[in-house]
PDB file of N, CA and C in Angstrom:
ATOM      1  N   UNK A   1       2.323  -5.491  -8.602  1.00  0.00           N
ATOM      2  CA  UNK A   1       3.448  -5.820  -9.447  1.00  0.00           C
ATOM      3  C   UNK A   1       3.301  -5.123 -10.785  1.00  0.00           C
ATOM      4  N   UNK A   2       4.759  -4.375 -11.176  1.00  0.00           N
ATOM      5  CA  UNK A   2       4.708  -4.018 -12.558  1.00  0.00           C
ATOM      6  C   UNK A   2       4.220  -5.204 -13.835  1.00  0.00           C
ATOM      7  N   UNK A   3       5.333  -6.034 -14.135  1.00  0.00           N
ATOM      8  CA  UNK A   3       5.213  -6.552 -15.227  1.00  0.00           C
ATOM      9  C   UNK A   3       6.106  -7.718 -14.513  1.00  0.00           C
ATOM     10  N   UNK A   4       5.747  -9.021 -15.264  1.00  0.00           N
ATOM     11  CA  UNK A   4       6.288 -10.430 -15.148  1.00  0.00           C
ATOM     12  C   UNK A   4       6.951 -10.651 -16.467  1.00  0.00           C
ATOM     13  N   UNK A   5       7.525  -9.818 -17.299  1.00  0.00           N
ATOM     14  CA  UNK A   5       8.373  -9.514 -18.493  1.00  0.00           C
ATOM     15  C   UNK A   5       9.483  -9.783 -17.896  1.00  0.00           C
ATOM     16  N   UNK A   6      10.792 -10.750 -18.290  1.00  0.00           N
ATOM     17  CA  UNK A   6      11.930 -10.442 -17.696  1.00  0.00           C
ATOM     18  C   UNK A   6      12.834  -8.964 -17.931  1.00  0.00           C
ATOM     19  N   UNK A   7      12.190  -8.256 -19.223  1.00  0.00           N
ATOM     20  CA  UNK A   7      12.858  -7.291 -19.319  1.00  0.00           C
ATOM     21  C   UNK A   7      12.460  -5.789 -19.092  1.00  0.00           C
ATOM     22  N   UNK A   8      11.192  -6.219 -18.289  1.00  0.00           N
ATOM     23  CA  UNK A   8      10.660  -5.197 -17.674  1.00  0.00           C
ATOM     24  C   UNK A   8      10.399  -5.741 -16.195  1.00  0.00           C
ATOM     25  N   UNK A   9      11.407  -5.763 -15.284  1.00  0.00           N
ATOM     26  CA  UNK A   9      11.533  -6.176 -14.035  1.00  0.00           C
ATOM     27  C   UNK A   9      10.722  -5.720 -12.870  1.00  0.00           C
ATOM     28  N   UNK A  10      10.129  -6.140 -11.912  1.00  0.00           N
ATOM     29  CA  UNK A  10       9.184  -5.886 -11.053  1.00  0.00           C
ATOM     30  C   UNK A  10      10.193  -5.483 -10.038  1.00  0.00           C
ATOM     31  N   UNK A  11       9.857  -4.317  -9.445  1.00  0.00           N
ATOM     32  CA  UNK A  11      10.362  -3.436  -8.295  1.00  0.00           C
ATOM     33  C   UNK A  11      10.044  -4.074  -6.923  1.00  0.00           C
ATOM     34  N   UNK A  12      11.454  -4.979  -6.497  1.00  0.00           N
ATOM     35  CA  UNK A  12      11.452  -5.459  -5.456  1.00  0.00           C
ATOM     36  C   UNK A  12      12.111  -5.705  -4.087  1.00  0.00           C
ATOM     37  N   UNK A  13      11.889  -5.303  -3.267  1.00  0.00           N
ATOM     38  CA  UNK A  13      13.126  -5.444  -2.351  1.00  0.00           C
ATOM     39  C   UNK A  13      13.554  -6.965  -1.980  1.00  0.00           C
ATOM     40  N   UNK A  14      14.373  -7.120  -2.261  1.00  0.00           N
ATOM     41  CA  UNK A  14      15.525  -8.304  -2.697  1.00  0.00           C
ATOM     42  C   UNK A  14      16.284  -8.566  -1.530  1.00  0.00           C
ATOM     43  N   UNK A  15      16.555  -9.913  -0.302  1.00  0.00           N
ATOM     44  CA  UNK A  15      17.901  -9.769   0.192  1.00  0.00           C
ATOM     45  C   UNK A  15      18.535 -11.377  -0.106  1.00  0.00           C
ATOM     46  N   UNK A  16      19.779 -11.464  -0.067  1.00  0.00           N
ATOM     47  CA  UNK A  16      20.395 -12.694  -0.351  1.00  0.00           C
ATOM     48  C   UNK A  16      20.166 -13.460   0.818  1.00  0.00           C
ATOM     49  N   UNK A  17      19.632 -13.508   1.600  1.00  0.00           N
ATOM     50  CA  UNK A  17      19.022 -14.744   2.759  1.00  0.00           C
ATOM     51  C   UNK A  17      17.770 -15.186   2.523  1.00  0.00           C
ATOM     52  N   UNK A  18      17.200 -16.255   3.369  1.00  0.00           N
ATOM     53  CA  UNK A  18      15.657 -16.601   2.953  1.00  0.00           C
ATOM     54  C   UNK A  18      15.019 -16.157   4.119  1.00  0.00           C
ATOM     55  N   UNK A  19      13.800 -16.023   3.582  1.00  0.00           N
ATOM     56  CA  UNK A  19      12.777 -15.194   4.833  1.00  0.00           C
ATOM     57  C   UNK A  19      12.076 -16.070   5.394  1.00  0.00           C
ATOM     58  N   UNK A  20      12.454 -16.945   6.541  1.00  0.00           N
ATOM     59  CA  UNK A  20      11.755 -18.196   7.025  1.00  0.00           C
ATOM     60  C   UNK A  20      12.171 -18.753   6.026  1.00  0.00           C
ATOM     61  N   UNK A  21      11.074 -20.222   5.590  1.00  0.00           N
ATOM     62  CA  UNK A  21      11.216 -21.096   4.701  1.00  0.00           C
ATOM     63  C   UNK A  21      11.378 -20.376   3.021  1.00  0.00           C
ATOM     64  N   UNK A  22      10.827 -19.268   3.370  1.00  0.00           N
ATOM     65  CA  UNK A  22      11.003 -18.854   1.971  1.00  0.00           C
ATOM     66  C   UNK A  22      11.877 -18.571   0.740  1.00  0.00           C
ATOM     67  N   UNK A  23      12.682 -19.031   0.168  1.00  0.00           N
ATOM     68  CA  UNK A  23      13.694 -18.901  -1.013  1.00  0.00           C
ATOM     69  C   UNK A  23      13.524 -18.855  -2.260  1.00  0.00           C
ATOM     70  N   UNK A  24      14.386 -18.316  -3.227  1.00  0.00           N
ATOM     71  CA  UNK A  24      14.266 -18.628  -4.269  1.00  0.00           C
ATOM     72  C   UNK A  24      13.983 -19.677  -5.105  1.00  0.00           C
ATOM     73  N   UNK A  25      15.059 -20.495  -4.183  1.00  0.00           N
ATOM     74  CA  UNK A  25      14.847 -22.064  -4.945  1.00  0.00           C
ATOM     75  C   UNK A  25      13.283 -22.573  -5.124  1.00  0.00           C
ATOM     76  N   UNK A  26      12.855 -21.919  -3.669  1.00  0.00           N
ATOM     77  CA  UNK A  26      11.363 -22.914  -3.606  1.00  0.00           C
ATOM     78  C   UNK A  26      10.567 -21.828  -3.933  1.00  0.00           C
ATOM     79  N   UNK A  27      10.835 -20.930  -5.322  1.00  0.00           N
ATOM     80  CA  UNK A  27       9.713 -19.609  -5.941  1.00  0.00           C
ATOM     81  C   UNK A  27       9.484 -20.620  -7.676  1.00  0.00           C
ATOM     82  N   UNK A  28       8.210 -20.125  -8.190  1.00  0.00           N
ATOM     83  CA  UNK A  28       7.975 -20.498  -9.258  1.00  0.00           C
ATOM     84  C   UNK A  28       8.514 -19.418 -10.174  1.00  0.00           C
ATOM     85  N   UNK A  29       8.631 -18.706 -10.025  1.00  0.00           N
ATOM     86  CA  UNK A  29       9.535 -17.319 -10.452  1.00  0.00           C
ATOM     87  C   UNK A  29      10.880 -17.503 -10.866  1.00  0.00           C
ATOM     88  N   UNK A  30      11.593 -18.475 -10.065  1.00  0.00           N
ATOM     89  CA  UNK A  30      12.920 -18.801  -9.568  1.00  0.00           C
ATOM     90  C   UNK A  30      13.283 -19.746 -11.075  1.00  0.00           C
ATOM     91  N   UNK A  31      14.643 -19.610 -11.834  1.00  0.00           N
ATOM     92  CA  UNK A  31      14.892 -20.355 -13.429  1.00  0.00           C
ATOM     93  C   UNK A  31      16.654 -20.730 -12.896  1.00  0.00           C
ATOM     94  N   UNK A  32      16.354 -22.033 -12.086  1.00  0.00           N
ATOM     95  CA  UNK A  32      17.817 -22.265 -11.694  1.00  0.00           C
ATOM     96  C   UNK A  32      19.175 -22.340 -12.558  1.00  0.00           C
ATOM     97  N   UNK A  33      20.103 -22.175 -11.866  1.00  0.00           N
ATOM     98  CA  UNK A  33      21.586 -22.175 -12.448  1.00  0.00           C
ATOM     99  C   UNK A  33      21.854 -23.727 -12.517  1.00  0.00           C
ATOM    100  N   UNK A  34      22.908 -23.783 -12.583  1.00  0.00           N
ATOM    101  CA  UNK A  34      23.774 -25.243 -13.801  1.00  0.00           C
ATOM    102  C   UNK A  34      23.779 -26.551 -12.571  1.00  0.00           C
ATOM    103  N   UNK A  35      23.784 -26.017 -11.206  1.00  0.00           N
ATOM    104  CA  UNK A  35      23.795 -26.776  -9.977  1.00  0.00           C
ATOM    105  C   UNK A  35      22.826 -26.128  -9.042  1.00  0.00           C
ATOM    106  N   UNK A  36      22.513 -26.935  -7.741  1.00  0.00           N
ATOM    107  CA  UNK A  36      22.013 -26.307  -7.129  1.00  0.00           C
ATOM    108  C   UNK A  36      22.210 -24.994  -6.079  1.00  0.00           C
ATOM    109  N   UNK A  37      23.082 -25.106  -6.361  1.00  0.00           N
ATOM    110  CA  UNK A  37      23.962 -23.699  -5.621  1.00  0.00           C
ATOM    111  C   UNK A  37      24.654 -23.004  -6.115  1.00  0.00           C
ATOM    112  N   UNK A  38      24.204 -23.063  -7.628  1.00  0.00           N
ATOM    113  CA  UNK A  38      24.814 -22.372  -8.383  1.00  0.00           C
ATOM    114  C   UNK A  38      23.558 -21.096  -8.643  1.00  0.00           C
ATOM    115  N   UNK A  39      23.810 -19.516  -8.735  1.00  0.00           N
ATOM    116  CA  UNK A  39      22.973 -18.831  -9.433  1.00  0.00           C
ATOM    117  C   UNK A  39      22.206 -18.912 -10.378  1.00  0.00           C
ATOM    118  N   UNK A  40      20.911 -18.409 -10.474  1.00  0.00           N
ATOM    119  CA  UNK A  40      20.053 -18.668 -11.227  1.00  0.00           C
ATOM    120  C   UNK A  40      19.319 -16.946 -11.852  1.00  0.00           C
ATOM    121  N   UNK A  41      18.856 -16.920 -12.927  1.00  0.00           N
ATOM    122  CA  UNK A  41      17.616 -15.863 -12.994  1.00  0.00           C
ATOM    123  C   UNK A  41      16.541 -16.036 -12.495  1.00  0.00           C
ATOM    124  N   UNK A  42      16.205 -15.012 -12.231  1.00  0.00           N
ATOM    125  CA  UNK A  42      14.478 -15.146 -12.264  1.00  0.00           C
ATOM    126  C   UNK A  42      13.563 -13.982 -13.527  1.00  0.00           C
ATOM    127  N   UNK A  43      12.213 -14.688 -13.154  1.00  0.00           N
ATOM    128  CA  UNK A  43      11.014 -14.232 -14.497  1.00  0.00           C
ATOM    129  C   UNK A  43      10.715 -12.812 -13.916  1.00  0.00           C
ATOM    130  N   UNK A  44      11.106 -12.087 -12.890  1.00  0.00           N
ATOM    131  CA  UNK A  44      10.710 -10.975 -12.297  1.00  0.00           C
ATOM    132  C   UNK A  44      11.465  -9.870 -11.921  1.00  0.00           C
ATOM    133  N   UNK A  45      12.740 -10.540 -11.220  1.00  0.00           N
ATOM    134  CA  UNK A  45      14.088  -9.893 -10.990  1.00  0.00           C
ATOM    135  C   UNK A  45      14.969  -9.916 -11.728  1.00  0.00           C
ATOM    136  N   UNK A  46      15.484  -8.772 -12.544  1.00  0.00           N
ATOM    137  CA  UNK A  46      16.654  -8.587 -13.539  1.00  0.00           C
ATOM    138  C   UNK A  46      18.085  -8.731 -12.236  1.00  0.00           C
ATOM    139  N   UNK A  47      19.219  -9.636 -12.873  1.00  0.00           N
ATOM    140  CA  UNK A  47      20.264  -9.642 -12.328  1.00  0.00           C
ATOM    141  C   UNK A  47      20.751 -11.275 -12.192  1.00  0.00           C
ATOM    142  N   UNK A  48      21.829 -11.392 -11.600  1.00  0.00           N
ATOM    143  CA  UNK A  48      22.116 -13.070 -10.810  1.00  0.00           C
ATOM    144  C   UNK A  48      21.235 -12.856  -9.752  1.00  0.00           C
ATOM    145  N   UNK A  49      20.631 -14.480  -9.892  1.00  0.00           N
ATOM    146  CA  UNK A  49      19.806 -14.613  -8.333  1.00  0.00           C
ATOM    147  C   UNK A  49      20.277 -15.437  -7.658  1.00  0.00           C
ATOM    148  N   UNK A  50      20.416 -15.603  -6.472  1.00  0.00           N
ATOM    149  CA  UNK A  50      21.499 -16.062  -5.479  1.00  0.00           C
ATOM    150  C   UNK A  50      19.749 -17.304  -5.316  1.00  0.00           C
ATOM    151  N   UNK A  51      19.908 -18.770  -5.493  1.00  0.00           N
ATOM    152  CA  UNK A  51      18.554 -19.565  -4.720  1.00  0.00           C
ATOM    153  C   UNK A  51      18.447 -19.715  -3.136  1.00  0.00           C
ATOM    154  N   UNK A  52      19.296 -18.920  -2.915  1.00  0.00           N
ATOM    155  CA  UNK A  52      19.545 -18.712  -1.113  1.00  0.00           C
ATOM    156  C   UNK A  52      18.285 -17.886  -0.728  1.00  0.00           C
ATOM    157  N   UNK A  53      18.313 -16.932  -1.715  1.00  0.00           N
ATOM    158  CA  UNK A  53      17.846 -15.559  -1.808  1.00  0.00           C
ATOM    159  C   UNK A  53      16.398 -15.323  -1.256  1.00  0.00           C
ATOM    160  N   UNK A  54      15.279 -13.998  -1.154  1.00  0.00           N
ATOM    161  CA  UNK A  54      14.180 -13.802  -1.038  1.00  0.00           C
ATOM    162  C   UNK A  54      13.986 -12.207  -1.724  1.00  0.00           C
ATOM    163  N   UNK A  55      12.735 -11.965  -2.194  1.00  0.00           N
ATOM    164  CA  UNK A  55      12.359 -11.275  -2.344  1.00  0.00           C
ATOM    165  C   UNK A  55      10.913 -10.667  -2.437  1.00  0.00           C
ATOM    166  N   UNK A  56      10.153  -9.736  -2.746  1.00  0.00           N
ATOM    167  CA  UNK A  56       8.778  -9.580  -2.305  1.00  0.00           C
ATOM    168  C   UNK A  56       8.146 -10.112  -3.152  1.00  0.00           C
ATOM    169  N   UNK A  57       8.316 -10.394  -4.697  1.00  0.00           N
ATOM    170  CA  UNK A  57       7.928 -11.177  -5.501  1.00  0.00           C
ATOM    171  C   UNK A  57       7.406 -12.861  -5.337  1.00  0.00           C
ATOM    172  N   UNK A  58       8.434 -13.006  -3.970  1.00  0.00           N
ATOM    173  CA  UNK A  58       8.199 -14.884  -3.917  1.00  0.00           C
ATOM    174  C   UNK A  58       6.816 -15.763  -4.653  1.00  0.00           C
ATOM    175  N   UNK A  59       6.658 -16.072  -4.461  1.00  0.00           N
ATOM    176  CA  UNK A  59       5.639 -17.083  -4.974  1.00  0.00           C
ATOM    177  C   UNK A  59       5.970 -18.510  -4.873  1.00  0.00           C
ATOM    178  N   UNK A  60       5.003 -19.473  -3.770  1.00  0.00           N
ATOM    179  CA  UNK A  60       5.995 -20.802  -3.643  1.00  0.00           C
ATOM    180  C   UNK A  60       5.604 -21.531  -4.540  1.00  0.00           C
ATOM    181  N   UNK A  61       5.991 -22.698  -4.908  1.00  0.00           N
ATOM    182  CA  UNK A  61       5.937 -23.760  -5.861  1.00  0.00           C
ATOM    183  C   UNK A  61       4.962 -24.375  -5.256  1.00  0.00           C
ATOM    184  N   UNK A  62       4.021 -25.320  -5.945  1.00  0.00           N
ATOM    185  CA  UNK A  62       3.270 -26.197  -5.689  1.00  0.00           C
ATOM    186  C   UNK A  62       3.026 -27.232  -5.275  1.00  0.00           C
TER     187      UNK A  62
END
């Protein structure tokens, strides 16, 4: 991984589905939106993050 800077974003391949159990929602990475199905940022990926979502960054919650 590059950097965990939000404004220096880590190069990741990203898709809007979850990979198995894996999602955004359930990443520590993951900085939810206003609802739960609402978009969120993340600390790694510059853009809207869909909490549907996956990417190579994941990291699960504890």
């Amino acid at each position: 991984m590059q950097s965990t800077n939000h404004n220096h974003p880590v190069s990741s391949a990203t898709q809007d589905k979850p990979n198995g159990s894996e999602k955004c929602s359930n990443c520590i990475q993951f900085i939810p939106g206003d609802t739960s199905d609402a978009n969120g940022e993340c600390k790694v990926v510059a853009g809207s993050i869909s909490p549907q979502g996956w990417c190579t960054a994941f990291s699960p919650k504890s």
